[in-house]
Every structure is written in C-alpha cells, then in structure tokens.
C-alpha atoms as a PDB file:
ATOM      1  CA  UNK A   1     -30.936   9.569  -5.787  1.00  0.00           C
ATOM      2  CA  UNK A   2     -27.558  10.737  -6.732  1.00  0.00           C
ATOM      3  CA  UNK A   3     -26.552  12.604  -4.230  1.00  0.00           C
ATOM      4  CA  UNK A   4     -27.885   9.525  -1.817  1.00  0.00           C
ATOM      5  CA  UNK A   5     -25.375   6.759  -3.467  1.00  0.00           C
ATOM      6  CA  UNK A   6     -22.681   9.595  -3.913  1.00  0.00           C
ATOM      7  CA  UNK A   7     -23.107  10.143   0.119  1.00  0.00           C
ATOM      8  CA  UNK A   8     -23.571   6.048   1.060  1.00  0.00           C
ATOM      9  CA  UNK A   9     -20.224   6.096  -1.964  1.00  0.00           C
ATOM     10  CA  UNK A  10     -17.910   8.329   0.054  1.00  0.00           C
ATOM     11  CA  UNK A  11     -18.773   6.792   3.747  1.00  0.00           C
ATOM     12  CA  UNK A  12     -18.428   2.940   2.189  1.00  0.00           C
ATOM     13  CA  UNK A  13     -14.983   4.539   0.940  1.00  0.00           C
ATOM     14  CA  UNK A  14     -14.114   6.000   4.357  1.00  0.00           C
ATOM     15  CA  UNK A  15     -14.720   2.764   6.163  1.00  0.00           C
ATOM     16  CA  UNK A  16     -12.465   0.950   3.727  1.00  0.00           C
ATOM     17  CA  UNK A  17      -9.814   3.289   3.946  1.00  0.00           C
ATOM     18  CA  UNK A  18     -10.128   2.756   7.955  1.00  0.00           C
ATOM     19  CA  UNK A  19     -10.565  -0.417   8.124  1.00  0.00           C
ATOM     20  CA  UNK A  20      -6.944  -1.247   5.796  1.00  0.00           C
ATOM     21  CA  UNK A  21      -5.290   1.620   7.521  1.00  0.00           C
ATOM     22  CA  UNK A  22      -4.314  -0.719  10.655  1.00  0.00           C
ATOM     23  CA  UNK A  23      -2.935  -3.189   8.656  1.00  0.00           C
ATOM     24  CA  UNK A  24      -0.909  -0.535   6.843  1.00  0.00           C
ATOM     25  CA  UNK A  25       0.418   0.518   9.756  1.00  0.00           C
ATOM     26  CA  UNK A  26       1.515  -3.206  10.856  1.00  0.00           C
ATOM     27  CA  UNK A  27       3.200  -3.652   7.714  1.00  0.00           C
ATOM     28  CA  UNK A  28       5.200  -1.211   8.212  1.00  0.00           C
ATOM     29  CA  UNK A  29       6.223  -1.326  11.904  1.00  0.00           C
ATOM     30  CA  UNK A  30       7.595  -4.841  12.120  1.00  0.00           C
ATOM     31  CA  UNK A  31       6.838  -7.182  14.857  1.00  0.00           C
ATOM     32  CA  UNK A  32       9.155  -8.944  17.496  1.00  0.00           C
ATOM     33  CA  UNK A  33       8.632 -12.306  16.339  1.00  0.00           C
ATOM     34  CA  UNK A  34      10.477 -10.864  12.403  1.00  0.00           C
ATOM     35  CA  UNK A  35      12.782  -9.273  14.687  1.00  0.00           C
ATOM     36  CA  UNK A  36      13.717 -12.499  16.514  1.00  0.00           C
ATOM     37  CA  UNK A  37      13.619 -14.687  12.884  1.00  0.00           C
ATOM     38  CA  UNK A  38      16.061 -11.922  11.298  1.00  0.00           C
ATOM     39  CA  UNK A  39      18.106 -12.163  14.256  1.00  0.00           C
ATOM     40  CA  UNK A  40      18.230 -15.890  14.090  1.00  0.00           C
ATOM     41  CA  UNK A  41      18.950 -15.791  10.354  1.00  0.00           C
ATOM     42  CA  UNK A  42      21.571 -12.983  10.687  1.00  0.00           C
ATOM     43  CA  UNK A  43      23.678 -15.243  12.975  1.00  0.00           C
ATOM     44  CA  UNK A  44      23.327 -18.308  10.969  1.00  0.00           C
ATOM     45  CA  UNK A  45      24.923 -16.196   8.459  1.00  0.00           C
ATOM     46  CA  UNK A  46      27.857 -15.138  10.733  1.00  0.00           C
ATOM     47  CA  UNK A  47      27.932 -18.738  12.011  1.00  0.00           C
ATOM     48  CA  UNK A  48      28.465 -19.980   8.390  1.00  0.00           C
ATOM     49  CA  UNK A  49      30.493 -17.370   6.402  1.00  0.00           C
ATOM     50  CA  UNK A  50      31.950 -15.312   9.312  1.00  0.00           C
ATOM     51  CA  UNK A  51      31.802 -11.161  10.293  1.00  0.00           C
ATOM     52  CA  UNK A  52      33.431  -9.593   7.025  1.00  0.00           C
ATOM     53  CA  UNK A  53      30.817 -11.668   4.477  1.00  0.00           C
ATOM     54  CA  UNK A  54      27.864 -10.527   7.032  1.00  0.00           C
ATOM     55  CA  UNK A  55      29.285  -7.012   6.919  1.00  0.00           C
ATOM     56  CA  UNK A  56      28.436  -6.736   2.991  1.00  0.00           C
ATOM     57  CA  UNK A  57      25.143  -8.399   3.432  1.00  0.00           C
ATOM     58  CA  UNK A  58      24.392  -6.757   7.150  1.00  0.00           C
ATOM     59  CA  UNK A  59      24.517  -3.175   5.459  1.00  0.00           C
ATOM     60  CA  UNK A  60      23.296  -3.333   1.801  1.00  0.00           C
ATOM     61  CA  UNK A  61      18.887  -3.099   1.734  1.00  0.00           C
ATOM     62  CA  UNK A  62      17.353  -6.214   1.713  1.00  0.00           C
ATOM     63  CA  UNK A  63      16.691  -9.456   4.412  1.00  0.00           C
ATOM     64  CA  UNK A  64      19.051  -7.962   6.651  1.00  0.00           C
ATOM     65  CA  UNK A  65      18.326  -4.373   6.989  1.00  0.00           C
ATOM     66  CA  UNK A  66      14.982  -2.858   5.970  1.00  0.00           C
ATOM     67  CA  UNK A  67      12.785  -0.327   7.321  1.00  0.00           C
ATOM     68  CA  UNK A  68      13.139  -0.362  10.830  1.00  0.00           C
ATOM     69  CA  UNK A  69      14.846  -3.573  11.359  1.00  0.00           C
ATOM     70  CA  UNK A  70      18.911  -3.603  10.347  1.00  0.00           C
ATOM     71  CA  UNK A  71      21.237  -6.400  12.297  1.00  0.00           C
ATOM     72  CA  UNK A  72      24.099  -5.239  14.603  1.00  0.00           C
ATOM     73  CA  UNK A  73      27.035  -7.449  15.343  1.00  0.00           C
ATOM     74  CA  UNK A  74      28.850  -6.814  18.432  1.00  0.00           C
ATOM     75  CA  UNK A  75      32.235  -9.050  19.817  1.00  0.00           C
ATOM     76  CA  UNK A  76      32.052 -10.778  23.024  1.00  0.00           C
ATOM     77  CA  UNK A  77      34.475  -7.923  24.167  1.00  0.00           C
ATOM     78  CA  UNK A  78      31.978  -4.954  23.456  1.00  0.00           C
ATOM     79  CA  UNK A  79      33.785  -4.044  19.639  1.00  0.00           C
ATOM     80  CA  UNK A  80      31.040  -2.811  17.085  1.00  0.00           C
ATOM     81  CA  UNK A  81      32.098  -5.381  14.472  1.00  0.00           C
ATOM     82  CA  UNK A  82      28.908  -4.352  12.233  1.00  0.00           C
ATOM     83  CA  UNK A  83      26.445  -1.265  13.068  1.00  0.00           C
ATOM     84  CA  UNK A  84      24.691  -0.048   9.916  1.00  0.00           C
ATOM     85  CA  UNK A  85      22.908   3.343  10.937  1.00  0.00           C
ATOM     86  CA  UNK A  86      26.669   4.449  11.050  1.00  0.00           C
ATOM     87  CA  UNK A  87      29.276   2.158  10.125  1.00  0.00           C
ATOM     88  CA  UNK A  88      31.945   4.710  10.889  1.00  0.00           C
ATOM     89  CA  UNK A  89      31.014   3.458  14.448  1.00  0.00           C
ATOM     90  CA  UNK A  90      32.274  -0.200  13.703  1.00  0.00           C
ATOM     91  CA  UNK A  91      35.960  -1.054  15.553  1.00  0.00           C
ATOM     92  CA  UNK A  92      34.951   1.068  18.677  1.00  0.00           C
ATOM     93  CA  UNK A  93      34.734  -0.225  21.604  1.00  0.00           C
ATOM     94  CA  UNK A  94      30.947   0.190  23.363  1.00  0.00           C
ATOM     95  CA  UNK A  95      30.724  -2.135  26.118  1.00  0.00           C
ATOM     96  CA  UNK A  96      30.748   1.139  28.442  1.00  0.00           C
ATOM     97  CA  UNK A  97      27.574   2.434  26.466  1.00  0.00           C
ATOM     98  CA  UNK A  98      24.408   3.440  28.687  1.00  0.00           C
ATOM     99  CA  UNK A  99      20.574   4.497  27.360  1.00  0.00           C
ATOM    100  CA  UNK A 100      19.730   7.498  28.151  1.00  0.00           C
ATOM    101  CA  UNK A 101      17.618   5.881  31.412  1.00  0.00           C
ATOM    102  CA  UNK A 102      21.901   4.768  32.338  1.00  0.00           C
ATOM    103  CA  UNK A 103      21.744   1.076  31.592  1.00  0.00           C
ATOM    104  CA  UNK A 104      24.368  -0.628  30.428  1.00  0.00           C
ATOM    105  CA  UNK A 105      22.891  -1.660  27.320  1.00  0.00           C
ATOM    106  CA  UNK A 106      25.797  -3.721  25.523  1.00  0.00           C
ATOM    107  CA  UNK A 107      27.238  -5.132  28.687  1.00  0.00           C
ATOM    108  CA  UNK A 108      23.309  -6.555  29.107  1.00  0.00           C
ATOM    109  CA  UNK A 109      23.562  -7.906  25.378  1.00  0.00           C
ATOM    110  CA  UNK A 110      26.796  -9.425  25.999  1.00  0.00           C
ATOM    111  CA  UNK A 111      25.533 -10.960  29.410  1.00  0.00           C
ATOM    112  CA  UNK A 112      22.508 -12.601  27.911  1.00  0.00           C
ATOM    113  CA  UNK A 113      24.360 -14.184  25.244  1.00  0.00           C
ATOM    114  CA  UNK A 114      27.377 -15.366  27.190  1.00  0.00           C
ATOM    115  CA  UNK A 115      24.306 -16.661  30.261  1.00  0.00           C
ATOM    116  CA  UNK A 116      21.385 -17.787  28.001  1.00  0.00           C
ATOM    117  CA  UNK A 117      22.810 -17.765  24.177  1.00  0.00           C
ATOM    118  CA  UNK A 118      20.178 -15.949  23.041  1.00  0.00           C
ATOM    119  CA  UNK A 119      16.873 -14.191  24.476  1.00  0.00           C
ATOM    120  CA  UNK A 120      15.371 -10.018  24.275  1.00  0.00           C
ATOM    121  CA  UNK A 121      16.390  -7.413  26.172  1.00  0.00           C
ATOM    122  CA  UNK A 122      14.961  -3.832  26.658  1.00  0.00           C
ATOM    123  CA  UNK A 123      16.392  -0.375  26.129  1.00  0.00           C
ATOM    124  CA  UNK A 124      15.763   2.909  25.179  1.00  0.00           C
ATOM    125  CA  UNK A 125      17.751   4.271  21.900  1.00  0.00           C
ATOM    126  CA  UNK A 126      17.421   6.553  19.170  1.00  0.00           C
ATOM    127  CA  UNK A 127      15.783   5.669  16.304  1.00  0.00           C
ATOM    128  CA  UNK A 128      17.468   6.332  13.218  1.00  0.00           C
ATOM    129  CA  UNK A 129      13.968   6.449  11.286  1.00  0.00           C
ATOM    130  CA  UNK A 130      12.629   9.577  13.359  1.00  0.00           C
ATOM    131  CA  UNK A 131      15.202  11.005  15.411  1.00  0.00           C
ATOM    132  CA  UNK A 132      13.753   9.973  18.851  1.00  0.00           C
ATOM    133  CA  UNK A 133      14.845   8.720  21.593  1.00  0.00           C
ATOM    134  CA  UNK A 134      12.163   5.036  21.996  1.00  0.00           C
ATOM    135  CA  UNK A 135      11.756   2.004  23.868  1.00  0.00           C
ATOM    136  CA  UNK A 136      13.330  -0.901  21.582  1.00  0.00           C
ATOM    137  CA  UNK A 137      13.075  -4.362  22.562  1.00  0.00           C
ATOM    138  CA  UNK A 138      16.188  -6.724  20.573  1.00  0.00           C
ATOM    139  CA  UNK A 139      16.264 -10.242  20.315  1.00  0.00           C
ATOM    140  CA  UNK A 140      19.879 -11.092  20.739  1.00  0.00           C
ATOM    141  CA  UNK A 141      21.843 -14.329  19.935  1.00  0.00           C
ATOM    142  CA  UNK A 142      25.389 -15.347  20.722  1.00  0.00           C
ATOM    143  CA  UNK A 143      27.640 -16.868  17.585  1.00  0.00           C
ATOM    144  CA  UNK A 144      30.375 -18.630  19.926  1.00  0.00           C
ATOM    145  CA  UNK A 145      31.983 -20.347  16.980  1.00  0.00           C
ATOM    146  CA  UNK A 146      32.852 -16.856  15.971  1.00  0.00           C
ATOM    147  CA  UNK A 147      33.025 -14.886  19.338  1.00  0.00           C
ATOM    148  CA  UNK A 148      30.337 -12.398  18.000  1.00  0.00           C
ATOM    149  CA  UNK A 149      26.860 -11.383  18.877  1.00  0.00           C
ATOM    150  CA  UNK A 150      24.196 -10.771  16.620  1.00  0.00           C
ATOM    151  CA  UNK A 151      21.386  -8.719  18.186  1.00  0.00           C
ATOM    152  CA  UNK A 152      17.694  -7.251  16.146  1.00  0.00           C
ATOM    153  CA  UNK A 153      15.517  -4.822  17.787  1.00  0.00           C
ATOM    154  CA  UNK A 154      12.321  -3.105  17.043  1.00  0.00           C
ATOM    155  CA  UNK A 155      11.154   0.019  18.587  1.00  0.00           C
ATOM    156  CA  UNK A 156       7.484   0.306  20.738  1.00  0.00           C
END
C-alpha cells in the first residue's frame, strides 16, 4: 500500500511541478504590455525631472531596470543619453547603428517617435542576459519637452 501512495505521491508531485513551471517561466520573461507600462513610466520620469535624475534611477536595480527589461534614453539626434548594459556607451552617437539583419534600428526609433510619439518597433540585438543575438520588440515613446526618447524592449 506504500509503495502505491509513494508512486500516486511522486506523479501528483510531478504534475505540480509541471503544471507551475509555465508560470515560472512567465514570471520571469516579462511581457510587452510591462514593457510598454515601464516605458511609459520611464518617460514620465524624464518628462518631469529631466535625463541626468533618470540616469541615477535608469541604471540602479529596481522599476526601471530588472531582469530583462532596463530603459534606454536616446536624443532626437541619435546620442545615447542613458544605455545601462554599458553606460560607457552613453554620449556616442548611434543613429548610424544597424541589427545584424542591417536595419537602421535607432534611426527607426527616432522616426516613430518624431511620426507617431510613441508605438513598438522590431529588431534583432544582443541580449545582455545570454549573449545572443534575439528578436526584441521595444515600445518606444518620444519626451519632446526634453528632446529625448525613451524606448523598453523585451526579447522573443
């Protein structure tokens, strides 16, 4: 009788471990939509308390940049005013920048927030998490007031 409940024990167990291990996974890839709402927070930010504030709070763990997700801040001109998987980056000029498929990638950014003010755009990058070049979607959103672009992607 044991051994029966010890069996029924350890496939009840298996099952539960399956049936959480999706939502595991979803925790911790985010989604688009916290994407977009960091995105939209992150330039409310820039909107109220301008690029050098953001900077502090753009590259320290927390709302801004966690797991996956961190918030880039490019000028209207192509400058990296804030890029926190290597800040030594910020100042340069990338408006010239391609994916590795050749797009134009910030040039795109900068033409969707100048057109629409804000919307996604697709891209493949590397991802700082695993090393590999990925598919990233960002949801980008122009800060006129303070002629900067704040822009949130995830990776598929």
């Amino acid at each position: 009788m044991r051994k029966v409940i010890g069996f029924f024990g350890a496939i009840a167990l298996v099952l539960g471990v399956l049936a959480v291990a999706p939502s595991a996974r979803a925790a911790d890839h985010p989604t688009q939509d916290e994407a977009r709402q960091v995105a939209l927070k992150a330039a409310a930010f820039v909107k109220e308390k301008g690029v050098d504030a953001a900077k502090e709070a753009f590259h320290a763990d927390g709302e801004f940049k966690h797991g996956e997700i961190y918030v880039n801040v490019i000028s209207e001109q192509g400058v990296w005013l804030i890029y926190p998987p290597k800040p030594a980056g910020e100042g340069q000029n990338v408006s010239e920048i391609k994916d590795v498929d050749g797009k134009f990638l910030v040039k795109d950014i900068i033409a969707l927030a100048k057109s629409k003010g804000e919307g996604w755009t697709e891209y493949r990058w590397m991802n700082p998490t695993t090393n590999q070049i990925a598919s990233k979607v960002s949801y980008v959103k122009a800060v006129p007031e303070r002629g900067a672009i704040v822009y949130v992607g995830i990776y598929k």
